[in-house]
Structure formats: C-alpha cells, structure tokens
PDB file of N, CA and C in Angstrom:
ATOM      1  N   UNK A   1     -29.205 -24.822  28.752  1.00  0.00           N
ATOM      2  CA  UNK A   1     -29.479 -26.081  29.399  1.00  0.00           C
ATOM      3  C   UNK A   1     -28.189 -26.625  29.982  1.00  0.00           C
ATOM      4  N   UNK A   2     -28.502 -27.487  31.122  1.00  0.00           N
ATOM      5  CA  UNK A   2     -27.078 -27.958  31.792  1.00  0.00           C
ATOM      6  C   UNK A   2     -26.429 -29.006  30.828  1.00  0.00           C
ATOM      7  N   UNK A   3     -24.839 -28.930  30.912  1.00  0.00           N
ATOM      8  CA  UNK A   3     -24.452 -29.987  29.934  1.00  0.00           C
ATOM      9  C   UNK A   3     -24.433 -31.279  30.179  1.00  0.00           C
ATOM     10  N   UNK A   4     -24.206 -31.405  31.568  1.00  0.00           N
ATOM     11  CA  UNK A   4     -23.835 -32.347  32.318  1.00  0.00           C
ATOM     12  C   UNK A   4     -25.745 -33.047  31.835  1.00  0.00           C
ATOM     13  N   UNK A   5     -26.659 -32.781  31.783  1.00  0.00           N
ATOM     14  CA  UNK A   5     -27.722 -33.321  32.045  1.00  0.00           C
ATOM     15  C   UNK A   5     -28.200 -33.718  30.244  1.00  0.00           C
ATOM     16  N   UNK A   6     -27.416 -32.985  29.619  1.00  0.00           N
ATOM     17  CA  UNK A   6     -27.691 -32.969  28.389  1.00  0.00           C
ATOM     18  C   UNK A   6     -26.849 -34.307  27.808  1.00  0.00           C
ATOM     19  N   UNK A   7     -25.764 -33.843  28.040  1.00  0.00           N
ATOM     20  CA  UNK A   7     -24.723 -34.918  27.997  1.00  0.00           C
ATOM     21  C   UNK A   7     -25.261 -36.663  28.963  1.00  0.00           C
ATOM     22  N   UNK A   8     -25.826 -36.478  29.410  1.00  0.00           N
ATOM     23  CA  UNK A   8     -26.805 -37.707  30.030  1.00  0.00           C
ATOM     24  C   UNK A   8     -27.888 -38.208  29.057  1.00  0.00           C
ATOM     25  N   UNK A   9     -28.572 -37.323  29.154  1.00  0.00           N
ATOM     26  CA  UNK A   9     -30.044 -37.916  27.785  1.00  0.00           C
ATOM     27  C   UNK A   9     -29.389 -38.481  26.416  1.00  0.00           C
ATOM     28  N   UNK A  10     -27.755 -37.606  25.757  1.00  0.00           N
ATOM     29  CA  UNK A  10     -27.513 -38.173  24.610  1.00  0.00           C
ATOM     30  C   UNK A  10     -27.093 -39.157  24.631  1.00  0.00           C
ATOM     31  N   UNK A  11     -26.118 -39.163  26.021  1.00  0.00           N
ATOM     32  CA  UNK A  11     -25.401 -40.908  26.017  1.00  0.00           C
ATOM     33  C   UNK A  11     -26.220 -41.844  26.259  1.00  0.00           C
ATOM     34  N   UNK A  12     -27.135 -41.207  26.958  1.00  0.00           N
ATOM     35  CA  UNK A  12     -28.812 -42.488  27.056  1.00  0.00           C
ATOM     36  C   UNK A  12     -29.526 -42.646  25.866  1.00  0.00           C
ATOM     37  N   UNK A  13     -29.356 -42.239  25.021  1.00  0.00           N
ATOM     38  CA  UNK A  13     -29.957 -42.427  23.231  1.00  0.00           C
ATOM     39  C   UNK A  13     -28.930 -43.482  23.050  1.00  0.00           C
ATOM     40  N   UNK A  14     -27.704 -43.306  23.035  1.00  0.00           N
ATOM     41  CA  UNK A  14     -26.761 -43.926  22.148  1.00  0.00           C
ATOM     42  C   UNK A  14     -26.677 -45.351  23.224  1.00  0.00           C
ATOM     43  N   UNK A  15     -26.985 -45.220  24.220  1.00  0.00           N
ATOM     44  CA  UNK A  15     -26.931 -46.479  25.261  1.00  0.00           C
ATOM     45  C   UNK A  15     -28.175 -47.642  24.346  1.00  0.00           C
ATOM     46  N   UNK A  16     -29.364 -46.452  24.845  1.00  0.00           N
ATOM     47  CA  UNK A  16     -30.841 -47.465  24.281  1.00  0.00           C
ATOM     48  C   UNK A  16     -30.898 -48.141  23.256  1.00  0.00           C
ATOM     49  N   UNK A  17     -29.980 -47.434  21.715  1.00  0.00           N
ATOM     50  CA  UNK A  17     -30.067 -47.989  20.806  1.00  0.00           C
ATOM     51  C   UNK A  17     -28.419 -48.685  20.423  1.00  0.00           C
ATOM     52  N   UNK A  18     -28.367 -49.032  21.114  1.00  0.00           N
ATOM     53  CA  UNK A  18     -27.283 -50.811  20.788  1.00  0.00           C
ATOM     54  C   UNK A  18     -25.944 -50.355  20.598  1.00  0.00           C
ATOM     55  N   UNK A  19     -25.483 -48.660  20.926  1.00  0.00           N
ATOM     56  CA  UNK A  19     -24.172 -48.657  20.540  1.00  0.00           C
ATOM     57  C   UNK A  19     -23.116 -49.800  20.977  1.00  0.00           C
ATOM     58  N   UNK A  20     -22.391 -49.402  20.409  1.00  0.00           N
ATOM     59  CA  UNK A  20     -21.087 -50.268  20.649  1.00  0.00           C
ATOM     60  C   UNK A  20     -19.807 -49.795  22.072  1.00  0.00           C
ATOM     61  N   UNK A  21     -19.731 -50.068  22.426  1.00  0.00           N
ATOM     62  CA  UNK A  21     -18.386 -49.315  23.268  1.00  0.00           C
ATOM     63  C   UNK A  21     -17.394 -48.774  22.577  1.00  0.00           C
ATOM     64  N   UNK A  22     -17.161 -48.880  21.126  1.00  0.00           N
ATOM     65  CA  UNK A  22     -16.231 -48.275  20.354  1.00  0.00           C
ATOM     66  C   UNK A  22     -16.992 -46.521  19.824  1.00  0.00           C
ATOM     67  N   UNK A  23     -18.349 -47.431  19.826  1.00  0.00           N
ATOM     68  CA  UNK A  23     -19.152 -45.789  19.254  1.00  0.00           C
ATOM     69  C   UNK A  23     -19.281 -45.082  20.431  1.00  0.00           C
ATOM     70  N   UNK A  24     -19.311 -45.131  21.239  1.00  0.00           N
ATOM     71  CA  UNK A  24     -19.609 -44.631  22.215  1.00  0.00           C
ATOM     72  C   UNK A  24     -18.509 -43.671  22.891  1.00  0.00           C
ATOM     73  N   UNK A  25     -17.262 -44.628  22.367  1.00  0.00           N
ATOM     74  CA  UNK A  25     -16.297 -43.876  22.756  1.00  0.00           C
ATOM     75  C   UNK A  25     -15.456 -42.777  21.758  1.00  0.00           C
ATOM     76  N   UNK A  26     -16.162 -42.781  20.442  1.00  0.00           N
ATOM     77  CA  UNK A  26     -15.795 -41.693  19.177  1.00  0.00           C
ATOM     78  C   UNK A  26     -16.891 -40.697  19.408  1.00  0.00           C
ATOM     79  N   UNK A  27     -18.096 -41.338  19.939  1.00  0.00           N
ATOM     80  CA  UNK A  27     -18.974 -40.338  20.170  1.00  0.00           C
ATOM     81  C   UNK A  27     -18.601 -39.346  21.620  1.00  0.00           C
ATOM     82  N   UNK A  28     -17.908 -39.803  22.336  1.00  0.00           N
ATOM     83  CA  UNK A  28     -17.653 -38.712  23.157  1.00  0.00           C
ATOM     84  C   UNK A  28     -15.988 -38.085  22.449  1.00  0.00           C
ATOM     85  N   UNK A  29     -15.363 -38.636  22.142  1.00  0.00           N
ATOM     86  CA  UNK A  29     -14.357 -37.733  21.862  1.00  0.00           C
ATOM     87  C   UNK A  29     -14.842 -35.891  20.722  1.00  0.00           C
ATOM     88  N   UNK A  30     -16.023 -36.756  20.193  1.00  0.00           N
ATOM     89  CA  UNK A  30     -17.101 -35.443  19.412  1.00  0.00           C
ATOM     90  C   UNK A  30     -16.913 -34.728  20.019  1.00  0.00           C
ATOM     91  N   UNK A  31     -18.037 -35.313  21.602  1.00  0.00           N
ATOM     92  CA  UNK A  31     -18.470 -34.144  22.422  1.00  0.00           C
ATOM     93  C   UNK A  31     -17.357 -33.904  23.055  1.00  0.00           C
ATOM     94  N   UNK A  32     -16.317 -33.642  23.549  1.00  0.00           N
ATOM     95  CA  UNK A  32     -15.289 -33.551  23.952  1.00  0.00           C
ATOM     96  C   UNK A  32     -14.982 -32.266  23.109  1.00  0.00           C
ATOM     97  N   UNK A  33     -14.681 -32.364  22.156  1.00  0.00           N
ATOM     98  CA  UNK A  33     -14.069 -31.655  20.872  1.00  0.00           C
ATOM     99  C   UNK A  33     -15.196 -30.396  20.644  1.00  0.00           C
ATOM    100  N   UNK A  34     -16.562 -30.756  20.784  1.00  0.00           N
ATOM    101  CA  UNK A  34     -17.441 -29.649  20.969  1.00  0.00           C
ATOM    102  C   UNK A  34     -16.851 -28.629  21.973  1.00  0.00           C
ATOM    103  N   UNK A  35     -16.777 -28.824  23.121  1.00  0.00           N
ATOM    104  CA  UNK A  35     -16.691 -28.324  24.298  1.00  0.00           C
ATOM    105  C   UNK A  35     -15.363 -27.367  24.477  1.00  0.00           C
ATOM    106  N   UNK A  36     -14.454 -27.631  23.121  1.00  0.00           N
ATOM    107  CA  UNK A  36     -12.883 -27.072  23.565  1.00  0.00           C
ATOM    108  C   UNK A  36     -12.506 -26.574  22.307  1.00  0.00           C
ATOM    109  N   UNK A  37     -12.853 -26.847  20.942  1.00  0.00           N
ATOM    110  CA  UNK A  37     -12.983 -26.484  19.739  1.00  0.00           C
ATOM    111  C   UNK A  37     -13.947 -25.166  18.775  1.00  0.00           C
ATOM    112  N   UNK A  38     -13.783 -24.136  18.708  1.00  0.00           N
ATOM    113  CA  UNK A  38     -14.410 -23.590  17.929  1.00  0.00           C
ATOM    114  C   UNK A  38     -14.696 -23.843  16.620  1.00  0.00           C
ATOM    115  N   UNK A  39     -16.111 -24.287  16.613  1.00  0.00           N
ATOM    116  CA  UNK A  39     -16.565 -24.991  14.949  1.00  0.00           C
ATOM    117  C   UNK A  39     -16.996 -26.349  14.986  1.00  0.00           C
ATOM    118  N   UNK A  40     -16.692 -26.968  16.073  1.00  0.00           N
ATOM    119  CA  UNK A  40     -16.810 -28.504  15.995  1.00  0.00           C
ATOM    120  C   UNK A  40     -18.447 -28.392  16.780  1.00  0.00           C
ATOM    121  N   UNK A  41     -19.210 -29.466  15.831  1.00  0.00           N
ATOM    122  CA  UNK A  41     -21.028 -29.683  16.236  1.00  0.00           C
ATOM    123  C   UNK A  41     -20.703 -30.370  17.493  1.00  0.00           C
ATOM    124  N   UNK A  42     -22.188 -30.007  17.997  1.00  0.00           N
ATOM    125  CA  UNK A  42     -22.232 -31.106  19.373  1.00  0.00           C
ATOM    126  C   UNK A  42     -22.828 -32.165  18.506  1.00  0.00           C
ATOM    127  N   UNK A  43     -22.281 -33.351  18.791  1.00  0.00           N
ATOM    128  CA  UNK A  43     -22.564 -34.352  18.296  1.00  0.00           C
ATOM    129  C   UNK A  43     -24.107 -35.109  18.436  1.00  0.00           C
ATOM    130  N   UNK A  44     -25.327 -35.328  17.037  1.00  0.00           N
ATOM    131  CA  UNK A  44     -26.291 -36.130  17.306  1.00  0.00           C
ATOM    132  C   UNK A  44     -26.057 -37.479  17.539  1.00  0.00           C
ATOM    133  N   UNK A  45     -26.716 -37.933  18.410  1.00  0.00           N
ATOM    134  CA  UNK A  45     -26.261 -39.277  18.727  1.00  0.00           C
ATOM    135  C   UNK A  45     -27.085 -40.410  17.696  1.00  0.00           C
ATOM    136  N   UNK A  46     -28.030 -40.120  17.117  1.00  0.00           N
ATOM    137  CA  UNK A  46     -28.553 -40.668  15.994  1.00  0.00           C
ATOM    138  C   UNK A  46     -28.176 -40.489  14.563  1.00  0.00           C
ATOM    139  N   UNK A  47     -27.802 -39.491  14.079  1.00  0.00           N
ATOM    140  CA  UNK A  47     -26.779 -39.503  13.387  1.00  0.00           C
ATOM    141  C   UNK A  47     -25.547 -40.249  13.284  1.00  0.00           C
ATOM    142  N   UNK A  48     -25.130 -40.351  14.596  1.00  0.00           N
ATOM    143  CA  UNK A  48     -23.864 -40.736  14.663  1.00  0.00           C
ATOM    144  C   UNK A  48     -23.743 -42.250  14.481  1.00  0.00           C
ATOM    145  N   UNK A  49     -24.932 -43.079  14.990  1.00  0.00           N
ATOM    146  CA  UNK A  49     -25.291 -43.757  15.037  1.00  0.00           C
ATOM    147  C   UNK A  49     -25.328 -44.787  13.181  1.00  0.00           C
ATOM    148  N   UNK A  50     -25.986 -43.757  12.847  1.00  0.00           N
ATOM    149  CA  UNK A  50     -26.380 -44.003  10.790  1.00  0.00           C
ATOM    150  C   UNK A  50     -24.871 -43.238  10.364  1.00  0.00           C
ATOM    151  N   UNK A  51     -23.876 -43.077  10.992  1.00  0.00           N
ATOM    152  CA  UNK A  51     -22.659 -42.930  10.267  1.00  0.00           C
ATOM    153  C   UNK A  51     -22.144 -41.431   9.878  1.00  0.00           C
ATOM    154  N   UNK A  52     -23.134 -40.544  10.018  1.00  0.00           N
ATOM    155  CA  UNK A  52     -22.775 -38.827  10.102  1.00  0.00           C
ATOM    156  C   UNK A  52     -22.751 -38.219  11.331  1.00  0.00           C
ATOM    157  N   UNK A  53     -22.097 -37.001  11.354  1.00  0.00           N
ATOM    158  CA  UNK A  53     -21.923 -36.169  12.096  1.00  0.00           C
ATOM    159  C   UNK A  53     -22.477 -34.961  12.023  1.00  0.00           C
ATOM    160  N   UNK A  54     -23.157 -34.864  13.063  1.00  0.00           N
ATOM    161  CA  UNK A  54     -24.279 -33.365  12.623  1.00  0.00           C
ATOM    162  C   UNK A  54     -24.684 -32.357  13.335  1.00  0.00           C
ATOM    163  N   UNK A  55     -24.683 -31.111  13.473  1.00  0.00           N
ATOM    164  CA  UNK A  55     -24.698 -30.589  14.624  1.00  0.00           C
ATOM    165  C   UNK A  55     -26.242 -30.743  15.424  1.00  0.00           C
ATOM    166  N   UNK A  56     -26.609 -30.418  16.452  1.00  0.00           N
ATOM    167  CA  UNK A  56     -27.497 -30.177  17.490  1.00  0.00           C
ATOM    168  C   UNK A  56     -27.766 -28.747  17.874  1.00  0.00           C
ATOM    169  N   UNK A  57     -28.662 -28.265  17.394  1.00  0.00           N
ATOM    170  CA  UNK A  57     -28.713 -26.913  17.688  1.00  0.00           C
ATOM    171  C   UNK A  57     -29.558 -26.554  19.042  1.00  0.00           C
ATOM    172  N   UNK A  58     -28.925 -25.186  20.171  1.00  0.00           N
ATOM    173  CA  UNK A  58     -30.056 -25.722  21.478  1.00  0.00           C
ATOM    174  C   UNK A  58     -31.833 -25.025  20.862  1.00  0.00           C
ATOM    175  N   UNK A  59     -32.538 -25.151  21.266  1.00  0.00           N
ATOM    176  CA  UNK A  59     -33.759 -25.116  20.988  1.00  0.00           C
ATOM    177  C   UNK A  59     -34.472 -24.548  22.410  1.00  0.00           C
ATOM    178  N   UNK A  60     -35.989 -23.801  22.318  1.00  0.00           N
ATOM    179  CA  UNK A  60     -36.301 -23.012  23.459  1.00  0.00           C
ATOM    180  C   UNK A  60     -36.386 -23.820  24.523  1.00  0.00           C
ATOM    181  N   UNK A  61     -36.407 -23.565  25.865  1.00  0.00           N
ATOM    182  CA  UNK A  61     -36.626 -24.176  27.260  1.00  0.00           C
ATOM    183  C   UNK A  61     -38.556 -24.076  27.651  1.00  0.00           C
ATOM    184  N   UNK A  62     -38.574 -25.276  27.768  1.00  0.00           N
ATOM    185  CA  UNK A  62     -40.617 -25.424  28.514  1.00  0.00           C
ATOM    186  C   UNK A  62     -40.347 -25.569  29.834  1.00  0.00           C
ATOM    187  N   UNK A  63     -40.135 -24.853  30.792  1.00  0.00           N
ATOM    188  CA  UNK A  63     -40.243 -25.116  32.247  1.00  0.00           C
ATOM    189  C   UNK A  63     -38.763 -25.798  32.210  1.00  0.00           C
ATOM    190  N   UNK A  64     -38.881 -26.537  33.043  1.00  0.00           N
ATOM    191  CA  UNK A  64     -37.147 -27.007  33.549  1.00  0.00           C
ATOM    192  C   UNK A  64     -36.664 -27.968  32.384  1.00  0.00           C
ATOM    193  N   UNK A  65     -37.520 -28.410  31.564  1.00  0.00           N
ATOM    194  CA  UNK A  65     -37.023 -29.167  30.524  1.00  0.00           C
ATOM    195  C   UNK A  65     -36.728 -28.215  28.991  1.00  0.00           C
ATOM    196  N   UNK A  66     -35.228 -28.267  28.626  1.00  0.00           N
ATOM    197  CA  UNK A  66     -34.505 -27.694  27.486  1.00  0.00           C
ATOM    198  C   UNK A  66     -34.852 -28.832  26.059  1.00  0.00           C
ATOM    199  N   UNK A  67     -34.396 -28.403  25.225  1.00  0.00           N
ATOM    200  CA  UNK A  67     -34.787 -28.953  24.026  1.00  0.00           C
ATOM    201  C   UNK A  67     -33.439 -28.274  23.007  1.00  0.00           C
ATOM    202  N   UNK A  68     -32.985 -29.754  22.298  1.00  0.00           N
ATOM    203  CA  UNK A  68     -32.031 -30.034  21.196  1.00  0.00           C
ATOM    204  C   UNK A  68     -32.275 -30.372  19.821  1.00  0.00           C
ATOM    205  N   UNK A  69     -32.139 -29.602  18.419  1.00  0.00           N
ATOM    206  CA  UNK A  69     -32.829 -30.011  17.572  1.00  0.00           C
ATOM    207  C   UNK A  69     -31.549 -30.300  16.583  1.00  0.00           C
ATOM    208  N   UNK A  70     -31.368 -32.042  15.940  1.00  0.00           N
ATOM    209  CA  UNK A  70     -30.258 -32.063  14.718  1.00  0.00           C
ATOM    210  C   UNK A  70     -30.691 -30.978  13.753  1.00  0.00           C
ATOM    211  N   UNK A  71     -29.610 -30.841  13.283  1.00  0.00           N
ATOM    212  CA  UNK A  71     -29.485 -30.237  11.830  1.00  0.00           C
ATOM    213  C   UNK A  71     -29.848 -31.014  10.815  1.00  0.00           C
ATOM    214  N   UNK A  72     -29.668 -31.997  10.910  1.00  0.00           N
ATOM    215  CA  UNK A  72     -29.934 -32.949   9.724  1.00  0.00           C
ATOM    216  C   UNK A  72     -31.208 -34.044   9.805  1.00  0.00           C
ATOM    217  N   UNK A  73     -31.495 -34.274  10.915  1.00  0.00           N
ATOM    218  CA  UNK A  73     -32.480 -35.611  11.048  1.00  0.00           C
ATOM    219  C   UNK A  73     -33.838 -34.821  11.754  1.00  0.00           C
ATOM    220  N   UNK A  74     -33.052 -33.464  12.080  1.00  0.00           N
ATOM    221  CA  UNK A  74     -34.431 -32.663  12.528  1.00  0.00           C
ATOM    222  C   UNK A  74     -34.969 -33.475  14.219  1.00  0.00           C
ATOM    223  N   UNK A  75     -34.168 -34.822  14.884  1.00  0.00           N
ATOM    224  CA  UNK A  75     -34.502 -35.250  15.831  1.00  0.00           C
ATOM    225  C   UNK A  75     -34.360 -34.339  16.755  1.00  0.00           C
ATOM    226  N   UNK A  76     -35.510 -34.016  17.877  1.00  0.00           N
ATOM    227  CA  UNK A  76     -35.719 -33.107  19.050  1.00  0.00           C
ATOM    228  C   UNK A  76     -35.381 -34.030  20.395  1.00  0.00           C
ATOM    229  N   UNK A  77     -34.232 -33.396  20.946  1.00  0.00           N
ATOM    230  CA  UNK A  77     -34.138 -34.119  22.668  1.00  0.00           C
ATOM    231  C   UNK A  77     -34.447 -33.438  23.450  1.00  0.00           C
ATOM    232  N   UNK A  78     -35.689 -33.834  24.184  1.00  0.00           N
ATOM    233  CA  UNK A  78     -35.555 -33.007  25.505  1.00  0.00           C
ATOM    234  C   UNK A  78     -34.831 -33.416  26.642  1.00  0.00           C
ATOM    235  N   UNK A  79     -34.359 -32.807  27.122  1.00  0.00           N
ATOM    236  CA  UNK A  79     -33.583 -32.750  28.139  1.00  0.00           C
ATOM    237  C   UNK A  79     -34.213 -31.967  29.592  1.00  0.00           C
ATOM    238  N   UNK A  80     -34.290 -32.821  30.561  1.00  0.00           N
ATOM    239  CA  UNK A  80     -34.929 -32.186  31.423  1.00  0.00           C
ATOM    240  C   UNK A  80     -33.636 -31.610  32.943  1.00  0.00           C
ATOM    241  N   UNK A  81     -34.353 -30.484  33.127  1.00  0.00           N
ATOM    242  CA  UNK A  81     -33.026 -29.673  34.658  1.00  0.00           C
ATOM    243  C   UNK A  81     -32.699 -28.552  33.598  1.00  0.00           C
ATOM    244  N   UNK A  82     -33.610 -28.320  32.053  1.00  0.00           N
ATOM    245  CA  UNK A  82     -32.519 -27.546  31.575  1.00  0.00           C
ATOM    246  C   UNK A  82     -33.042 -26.502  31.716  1.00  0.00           C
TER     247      UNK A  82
END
C-alpha cells in the first residue's frame, strides 16, 4: 500500500480523535523512525493515543483499498489507493 496515503488515513485518526499537536508530533517522529530504523513498529495511532506503542501489521489489499491491522488493539485501517 502507498505510504504517503497510509500515512494520511493514520494522521486522520489521530486528527479526528482530539490529538494534541505535541502527540502528533511524537507520533510522527514513530513513523519517521519506522521508515529508517530496522525494528522500529509503524506506529498505531490509537494506541498511541491510550499511551502504547504498537506495531501495525500490513494486511491483504480489496481492490484499490489496502488494510492495516494493530498488534495489540487488533484495530483494522483501511486505507484506500493501496
């Protein structure tokens, strides 16, 4: 799935539900750290949200829309272009 589009739907979770501009901005240094780090989770944004860090595993593609599943909260994102 594209990241750029993925990376859109999560920051639009963490937008919808009331982050802070401080979370928002630890939450991308995550994804940041995903992207350049071997070992580091892509960051759930609901998780991150309730105070853990958890990975996102990618999940199969339905037509142009991809799918993200936590490790821990089991929450599914679809992501669509993916």
């Amino acid at each position: 799935m594209a990241l750029e589009g993925m990376h859109r739907e999560l920051r639009g979770y963490l937008d919808g539900n009331g982050a802070t501009v401080a979370q928002i901005v630890a939450w991308q240094d995550l994804w940041d750290c995903a992207h350049v780090r071997t070992g580091y989770p892509m960051p759930c944004p609901k998780c991150f949200l309730e105070g853990e860090v958890s990975r996102l595993e990618p999940g199969s593609s339905v037509g142009d829309i991809g799918r993200a599943q936590c490790q821990r909260c089991h929450t599914v994102f679809e992501i669509s272009g993916g």
